[in-house]
PDB file of N, CA and C in Angstrom:
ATOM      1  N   UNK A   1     -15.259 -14.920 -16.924  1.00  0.00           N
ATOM      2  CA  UNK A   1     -14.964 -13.719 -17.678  1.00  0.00           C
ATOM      3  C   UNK A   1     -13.467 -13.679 -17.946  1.00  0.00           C
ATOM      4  N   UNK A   2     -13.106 -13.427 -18.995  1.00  0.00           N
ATOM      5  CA  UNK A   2     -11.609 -13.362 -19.727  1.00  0.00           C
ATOM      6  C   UNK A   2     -10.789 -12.125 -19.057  1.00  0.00           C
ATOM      7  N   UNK A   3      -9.994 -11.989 -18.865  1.00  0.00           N
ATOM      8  CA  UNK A   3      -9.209 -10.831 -18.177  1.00  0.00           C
ATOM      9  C   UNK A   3      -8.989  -9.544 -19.025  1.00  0.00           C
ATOM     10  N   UNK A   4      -9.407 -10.039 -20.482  1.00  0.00           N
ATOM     11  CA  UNK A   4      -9.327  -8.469 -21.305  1.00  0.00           C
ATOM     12  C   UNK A   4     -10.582  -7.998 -20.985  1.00  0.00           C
ATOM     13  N   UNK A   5     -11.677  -9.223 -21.164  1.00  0.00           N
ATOM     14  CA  UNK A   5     -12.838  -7.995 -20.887  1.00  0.00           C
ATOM     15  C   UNK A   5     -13.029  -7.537 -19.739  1.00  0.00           C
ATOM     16  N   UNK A   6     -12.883  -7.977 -17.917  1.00  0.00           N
ATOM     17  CA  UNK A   6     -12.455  -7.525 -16.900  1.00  0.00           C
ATOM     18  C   UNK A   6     -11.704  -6.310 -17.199  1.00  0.00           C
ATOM     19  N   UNK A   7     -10.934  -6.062 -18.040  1.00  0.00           N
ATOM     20  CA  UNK A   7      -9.956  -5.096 -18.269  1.00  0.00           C
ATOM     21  C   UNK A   7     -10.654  -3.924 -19.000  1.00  0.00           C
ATOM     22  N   UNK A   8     -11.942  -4.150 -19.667  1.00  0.00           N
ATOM     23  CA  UNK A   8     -12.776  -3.351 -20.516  1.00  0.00           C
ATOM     24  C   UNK A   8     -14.005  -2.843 -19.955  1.00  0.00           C
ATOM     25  N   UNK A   9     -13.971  -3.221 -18.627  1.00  0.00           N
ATOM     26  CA  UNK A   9     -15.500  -2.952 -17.915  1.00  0.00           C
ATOM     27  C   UNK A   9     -15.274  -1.541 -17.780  1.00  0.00           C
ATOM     28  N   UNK A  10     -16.871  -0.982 -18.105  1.00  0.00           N
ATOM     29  CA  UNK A  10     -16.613   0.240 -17.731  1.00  0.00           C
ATOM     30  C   UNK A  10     -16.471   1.189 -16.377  1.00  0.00           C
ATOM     31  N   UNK A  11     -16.822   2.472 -16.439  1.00  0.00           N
ATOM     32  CA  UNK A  11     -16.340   3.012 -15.703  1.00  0.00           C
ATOM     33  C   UNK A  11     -16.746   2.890 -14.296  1.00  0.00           C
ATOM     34  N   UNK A  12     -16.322   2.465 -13.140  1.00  0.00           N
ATOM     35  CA  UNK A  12     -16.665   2.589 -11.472  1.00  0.00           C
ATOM     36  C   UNK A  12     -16.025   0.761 -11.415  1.00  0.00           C
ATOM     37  N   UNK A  13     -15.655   0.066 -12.572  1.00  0.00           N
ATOM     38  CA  UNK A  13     -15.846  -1.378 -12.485  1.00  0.00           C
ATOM     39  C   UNK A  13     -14.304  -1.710 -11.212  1.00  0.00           C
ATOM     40  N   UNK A  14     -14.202  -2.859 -10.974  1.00  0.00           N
ATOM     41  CA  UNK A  14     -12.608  -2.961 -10.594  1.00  0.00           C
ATOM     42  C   UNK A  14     -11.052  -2.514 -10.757  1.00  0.00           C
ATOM     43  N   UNK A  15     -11.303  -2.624 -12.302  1.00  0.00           N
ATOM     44  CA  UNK A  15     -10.205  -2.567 -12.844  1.00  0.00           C
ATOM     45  C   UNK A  15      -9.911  -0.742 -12.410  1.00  0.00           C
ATOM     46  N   UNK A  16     -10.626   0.107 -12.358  1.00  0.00           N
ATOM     47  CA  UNK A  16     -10.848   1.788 -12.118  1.00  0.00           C
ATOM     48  C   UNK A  16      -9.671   1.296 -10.787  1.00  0.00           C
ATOM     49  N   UNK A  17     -10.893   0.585  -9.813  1.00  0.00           N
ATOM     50  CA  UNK A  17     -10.257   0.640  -7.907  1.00  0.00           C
ATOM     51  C   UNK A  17      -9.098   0.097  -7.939  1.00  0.00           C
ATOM     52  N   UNK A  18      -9.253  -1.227  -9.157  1.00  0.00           N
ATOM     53  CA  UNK A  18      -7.477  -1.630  -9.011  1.00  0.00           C
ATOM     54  C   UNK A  18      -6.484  -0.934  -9.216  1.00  0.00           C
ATOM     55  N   UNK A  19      -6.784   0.166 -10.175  1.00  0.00           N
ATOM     56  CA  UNK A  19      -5.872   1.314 -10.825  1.00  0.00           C
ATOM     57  C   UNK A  19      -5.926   2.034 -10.314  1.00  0.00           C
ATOM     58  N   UNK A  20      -6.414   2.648  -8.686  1.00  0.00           N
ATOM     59  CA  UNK A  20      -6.439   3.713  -7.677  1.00  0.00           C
ATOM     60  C   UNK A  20      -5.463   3.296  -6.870  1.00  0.00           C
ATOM     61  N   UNK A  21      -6.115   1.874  -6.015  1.00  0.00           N
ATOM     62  CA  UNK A  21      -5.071   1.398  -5.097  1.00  0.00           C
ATOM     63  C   UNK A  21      -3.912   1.231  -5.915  1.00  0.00           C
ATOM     64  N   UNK A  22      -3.299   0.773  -6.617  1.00  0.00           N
ATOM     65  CA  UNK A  22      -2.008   0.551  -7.083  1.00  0.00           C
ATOM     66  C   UNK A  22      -1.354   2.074  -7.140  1.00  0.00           C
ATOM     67  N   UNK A  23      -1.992   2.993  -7.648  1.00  0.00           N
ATOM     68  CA  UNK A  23      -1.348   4.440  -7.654  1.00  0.00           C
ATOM     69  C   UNK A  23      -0.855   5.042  -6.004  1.00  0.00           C
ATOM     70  N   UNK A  24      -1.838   4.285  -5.052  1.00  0.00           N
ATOM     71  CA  UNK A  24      -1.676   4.435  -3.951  1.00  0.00           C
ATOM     72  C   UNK A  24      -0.328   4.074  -3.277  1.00  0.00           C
ATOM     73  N   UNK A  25      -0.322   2.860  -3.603  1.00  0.00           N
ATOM     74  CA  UNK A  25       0.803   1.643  -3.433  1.00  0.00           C
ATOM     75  C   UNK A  25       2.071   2.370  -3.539  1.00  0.00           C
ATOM     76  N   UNK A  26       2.028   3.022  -5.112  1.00  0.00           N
ATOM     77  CA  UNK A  26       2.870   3.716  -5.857  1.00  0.00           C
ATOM     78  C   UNK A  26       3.723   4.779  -5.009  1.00  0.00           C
ATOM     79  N   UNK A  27       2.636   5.612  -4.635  1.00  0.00           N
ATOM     80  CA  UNK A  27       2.958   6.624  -3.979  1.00  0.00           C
ATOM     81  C   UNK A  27       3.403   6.328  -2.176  1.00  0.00           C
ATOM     82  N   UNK A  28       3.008   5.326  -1.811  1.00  0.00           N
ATOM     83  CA  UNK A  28       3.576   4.746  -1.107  1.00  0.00           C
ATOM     84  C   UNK A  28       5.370   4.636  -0.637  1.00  0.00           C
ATOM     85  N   UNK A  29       5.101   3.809  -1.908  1.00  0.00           N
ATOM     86  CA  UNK A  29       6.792   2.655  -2.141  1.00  0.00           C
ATOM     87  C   UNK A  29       7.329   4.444  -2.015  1.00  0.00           C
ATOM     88  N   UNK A  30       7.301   5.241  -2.459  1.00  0.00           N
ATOM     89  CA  UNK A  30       8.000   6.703  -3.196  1.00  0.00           C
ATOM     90  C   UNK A  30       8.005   7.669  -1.675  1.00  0.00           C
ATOM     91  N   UNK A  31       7.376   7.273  -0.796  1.00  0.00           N
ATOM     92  CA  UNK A  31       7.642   8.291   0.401  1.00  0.00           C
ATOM     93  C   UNK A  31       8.419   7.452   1.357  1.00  0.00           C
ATOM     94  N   UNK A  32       7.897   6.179   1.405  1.00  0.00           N
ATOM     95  CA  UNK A  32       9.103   5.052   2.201  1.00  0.00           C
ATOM     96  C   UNK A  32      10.709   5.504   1.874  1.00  0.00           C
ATOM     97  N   UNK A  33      10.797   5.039   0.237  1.00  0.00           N
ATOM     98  CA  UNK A  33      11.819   5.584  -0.474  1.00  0.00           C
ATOM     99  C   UNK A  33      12.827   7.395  -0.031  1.00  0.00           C
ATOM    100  N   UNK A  34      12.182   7.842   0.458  1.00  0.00           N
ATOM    101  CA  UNK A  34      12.443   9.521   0.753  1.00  0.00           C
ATOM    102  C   UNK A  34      12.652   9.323   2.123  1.00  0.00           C
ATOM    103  N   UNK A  35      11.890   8.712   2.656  1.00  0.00           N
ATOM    104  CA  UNK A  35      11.929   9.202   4.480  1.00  0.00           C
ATOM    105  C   UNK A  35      13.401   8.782   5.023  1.00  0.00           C
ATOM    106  N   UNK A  36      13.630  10.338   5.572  1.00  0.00           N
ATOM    107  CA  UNK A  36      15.114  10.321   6.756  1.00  0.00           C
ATOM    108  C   UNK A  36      15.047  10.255   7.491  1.00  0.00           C
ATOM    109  N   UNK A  37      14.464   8.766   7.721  1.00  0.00           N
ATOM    110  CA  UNK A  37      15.092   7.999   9.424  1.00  0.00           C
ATOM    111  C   UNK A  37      15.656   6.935   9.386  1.00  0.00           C
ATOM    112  N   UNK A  38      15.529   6.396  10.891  1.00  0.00           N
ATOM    113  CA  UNK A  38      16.787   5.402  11.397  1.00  0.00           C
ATOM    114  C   UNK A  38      16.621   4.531   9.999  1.00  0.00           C
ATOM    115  N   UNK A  39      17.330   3.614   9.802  1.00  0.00           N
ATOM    116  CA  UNK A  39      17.188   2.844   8.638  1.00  0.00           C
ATOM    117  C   UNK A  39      16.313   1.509   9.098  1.00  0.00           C
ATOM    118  N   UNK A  40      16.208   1.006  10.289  1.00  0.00           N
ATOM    119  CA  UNK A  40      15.399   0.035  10.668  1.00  0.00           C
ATOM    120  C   UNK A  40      14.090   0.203  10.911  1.00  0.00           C
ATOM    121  N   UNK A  41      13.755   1.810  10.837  1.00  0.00           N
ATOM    122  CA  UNK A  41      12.522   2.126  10.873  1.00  0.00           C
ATOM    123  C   UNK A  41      12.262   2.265   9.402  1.00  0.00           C
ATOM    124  N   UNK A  42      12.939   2.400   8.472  1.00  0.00           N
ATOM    125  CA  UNK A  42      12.610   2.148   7.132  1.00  0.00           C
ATOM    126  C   UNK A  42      12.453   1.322   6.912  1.00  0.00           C
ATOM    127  N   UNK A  43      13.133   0.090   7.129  1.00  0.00           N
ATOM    128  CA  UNK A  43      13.446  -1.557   6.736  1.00  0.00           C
ATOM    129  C   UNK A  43      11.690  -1.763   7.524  1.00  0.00           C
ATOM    130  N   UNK A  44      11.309  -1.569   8.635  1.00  0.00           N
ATOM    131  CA  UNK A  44      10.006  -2.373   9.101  1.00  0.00           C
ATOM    132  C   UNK A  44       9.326  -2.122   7.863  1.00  0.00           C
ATOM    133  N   UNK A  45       9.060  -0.157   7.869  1.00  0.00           N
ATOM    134  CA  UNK A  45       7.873  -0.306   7.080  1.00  0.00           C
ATOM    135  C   UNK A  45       7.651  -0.368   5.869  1.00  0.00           C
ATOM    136  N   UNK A  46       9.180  -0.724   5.154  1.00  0.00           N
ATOM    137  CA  UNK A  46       8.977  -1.575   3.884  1.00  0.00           C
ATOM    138  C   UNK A  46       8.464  -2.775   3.776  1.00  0.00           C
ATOM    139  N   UNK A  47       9.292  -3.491   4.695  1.00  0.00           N
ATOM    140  CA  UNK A  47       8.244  -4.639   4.831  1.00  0.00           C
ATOM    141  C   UNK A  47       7.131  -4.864   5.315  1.00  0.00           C
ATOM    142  N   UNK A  48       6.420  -4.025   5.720  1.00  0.00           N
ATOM    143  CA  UNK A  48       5.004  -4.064   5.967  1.00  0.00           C
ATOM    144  C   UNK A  48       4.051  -3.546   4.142  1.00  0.00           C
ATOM    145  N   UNK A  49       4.778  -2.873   3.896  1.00  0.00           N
ATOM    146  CA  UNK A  49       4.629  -2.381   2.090  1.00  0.00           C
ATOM    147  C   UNK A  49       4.533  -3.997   1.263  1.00  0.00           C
ATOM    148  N   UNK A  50       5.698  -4.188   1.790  1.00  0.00           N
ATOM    149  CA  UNK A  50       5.972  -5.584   0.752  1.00  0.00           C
ATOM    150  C   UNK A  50       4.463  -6.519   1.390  1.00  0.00           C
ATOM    151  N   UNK A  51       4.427  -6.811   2.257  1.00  0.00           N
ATOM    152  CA  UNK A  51       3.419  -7.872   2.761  1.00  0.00           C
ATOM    153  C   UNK A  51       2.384  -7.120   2.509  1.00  0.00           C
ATOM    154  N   UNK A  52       2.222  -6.093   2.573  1.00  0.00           N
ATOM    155  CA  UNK A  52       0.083  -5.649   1.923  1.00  0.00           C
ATOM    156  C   UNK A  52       0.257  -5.132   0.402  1.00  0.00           C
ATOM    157  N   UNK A  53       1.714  -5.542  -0.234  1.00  0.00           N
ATOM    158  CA  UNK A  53       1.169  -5.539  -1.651  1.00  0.00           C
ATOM    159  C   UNK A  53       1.240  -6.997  -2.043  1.00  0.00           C
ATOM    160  N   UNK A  54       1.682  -7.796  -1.256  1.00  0.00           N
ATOM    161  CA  UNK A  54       1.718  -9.754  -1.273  1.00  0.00           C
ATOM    162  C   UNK A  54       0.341 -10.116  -1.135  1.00  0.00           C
ATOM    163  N   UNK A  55      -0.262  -9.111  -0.029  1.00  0.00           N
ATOM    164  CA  UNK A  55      -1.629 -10.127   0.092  1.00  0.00           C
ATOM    165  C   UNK A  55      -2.547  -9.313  -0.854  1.00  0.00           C
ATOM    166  N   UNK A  56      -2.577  -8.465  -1.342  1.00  0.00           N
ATOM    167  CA  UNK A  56      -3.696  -8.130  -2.268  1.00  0.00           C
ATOM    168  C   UNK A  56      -2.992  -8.932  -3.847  1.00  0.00           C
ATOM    169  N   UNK A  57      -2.246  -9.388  -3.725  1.00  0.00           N
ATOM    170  CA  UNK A  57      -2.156 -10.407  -5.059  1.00  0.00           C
ATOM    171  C   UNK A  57      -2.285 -12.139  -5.000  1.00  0.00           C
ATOM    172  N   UNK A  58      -2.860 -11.910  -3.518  1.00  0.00           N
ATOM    173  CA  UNK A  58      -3.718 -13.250  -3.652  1.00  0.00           C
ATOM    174  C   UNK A  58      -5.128 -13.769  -4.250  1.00  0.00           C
ATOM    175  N   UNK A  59      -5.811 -14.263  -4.770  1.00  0.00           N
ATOM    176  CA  UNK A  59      -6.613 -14.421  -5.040  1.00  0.00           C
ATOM    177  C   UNK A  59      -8.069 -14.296  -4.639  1.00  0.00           C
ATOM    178  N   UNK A  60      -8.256 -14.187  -3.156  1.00  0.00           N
ATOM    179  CA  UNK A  60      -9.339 -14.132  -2.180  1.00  0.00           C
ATOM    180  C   UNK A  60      -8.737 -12.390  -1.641  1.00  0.00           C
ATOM    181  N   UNK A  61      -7.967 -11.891  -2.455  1.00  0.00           N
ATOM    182  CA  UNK A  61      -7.374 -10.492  -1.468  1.00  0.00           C
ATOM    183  C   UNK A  61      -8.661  -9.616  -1.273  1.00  0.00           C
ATOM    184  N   UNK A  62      -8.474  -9.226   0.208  1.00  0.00           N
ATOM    185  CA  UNK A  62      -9.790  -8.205   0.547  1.00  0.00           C
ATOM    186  C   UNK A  62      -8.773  -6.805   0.562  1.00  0.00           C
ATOM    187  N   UNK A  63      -9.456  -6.061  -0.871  1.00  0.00           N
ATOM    188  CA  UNK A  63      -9.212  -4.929  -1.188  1.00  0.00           C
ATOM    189  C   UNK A  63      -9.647  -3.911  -0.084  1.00  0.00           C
ATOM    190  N   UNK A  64     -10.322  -4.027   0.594  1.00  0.00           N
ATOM    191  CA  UNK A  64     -10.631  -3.060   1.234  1.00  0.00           C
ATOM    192  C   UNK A  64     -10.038  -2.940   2.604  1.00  0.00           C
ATOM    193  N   UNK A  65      -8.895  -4.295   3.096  1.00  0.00           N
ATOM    194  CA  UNK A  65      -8.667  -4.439   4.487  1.00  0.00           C
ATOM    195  C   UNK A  65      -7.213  -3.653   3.310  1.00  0.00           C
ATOM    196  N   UNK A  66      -7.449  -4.212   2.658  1.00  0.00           N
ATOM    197  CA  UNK A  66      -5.337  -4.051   2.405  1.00  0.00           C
ATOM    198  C   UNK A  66      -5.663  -2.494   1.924  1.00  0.00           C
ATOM    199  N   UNK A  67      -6.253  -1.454   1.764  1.00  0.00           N
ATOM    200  CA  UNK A  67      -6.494  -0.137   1.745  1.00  0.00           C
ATOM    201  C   UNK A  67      -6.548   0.432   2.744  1.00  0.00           C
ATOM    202  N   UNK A  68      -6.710  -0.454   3.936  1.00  0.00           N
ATOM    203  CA  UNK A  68      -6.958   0.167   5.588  1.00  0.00           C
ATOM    204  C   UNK A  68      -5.335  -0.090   6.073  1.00  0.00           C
ATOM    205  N   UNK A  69      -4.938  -1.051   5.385  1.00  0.00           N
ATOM    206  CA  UNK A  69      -3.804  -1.732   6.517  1.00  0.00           C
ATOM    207  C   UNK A  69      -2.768  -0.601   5.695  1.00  0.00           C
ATOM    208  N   UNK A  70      -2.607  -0.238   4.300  1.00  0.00           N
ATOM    209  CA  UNK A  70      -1.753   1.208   3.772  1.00  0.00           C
ATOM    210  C   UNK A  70      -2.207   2.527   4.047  1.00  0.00           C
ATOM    211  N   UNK A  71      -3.211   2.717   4.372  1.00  0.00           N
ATOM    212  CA  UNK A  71      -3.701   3.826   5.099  1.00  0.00           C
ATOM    213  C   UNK A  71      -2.462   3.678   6.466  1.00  0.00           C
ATOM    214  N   UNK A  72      -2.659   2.751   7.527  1.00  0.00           N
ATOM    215  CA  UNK A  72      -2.010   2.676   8.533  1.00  0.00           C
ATOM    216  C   UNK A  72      -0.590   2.986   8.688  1.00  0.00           C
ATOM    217  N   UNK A  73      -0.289   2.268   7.431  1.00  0.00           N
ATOM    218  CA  UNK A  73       1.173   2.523   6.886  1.00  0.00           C
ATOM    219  C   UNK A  73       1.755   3.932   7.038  1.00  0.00           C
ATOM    220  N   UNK A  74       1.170   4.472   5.744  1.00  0.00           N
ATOM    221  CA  UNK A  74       1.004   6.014   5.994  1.00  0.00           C
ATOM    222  C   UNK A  74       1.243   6.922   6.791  1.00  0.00           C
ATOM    223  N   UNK A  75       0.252   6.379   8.285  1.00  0.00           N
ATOM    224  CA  UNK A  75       0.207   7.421   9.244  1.00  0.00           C
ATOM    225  C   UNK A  75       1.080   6.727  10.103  1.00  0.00           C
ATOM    226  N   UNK A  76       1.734   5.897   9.542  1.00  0.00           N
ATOM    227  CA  UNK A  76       3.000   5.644  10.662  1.00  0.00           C
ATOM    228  C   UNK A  76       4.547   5.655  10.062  1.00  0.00           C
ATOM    229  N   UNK A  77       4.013   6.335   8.741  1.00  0.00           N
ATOM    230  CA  UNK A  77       5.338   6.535   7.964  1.00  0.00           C
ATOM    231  C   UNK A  77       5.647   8.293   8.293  1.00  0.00           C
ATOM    232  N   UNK A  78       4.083   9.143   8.846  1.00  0.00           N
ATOM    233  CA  UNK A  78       4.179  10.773   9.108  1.00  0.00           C
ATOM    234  C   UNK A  78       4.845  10.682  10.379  1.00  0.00           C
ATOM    235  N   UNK A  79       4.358   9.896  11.138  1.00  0.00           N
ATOM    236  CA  UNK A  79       4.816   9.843  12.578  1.00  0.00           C
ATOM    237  C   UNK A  79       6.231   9.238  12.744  1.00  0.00           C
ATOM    238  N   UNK A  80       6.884   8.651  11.759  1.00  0.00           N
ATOM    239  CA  UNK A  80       8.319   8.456  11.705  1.00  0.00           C
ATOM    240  C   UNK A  80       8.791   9.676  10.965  1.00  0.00           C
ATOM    241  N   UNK A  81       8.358  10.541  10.530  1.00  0.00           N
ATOM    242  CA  UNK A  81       8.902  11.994   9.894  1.00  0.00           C
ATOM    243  C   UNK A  81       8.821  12.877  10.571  1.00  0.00           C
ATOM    244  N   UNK A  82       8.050  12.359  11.597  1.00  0.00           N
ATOM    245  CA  UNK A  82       7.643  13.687  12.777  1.00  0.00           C
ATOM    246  C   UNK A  82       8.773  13.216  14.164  1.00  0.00           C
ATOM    247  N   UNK A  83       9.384  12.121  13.730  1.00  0.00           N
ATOM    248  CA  UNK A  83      10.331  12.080  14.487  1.00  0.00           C
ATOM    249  C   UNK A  83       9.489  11.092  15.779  1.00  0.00           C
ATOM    250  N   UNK A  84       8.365  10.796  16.253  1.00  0.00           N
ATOM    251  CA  UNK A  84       7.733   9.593  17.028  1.00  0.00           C
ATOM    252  C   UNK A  84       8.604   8.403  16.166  1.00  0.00           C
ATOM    253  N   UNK A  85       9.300   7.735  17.541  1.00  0.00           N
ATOM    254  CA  UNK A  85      10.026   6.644  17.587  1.00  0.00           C
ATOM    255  C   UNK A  85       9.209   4.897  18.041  1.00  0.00           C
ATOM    256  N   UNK A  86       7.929   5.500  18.239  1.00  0.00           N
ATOM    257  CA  UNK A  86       7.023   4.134  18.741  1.00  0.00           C
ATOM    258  C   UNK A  86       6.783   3.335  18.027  1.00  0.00           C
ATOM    259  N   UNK A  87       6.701   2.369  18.125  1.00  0.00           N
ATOM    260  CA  UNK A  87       5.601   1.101  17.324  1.00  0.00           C
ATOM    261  C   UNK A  87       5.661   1.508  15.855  1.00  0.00           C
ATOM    262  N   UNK A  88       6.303   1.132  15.388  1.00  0.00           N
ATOM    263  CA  UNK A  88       6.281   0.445  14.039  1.00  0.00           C
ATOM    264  C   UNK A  88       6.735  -0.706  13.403  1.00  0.00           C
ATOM    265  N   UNK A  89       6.122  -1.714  14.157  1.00  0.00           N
ATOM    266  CA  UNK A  89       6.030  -2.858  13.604  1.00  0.00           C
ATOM    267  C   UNK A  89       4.675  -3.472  13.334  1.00  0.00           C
TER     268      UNK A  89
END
């Protein structure tokens, strides 16, 4: 299948979930970006950003682990706003 018509499937197809998670991503990169803490607790969990938007642009990428592993992100980007200093790596 050609990537325009992949791009034309209708509605519920991939291209929808690809265009969710990426908004996700989005909104992501944009609270990393904001959060006032230490700066090495920023620096990890950018790079944890950078590496689960690396592996969902692999070819075999399992969309659904790399939606769990930014979920995780997330709740360890609240818990660095909430001022918890643990584990974030």
């Amino acid at each position: 299948m050609a990537e325009s018509e992949s791009a034309q499937s209708g509605p519920g197809s991939r291209a929808d979930g690809d265009d969710a998670l990426a908004a996700r991503l989005l909104a992501a990169q944009r609270v990393l970006c904001a959060l006032n803490v230490d700066p090495e607790v920023r620096h990890r969990l950018h790079l944890r950003l950078v590496a689960i938007c690396t592996s969902l642009k692999m070819p075999a990428a399992n969309r659904i682990r790399g939606a769990q592993r930014l979920e995780q992100l997330m709740a360890d980007a609240e818990r660095a706003r909430a001022g918890d200093s643990g584990g974030y790596s």
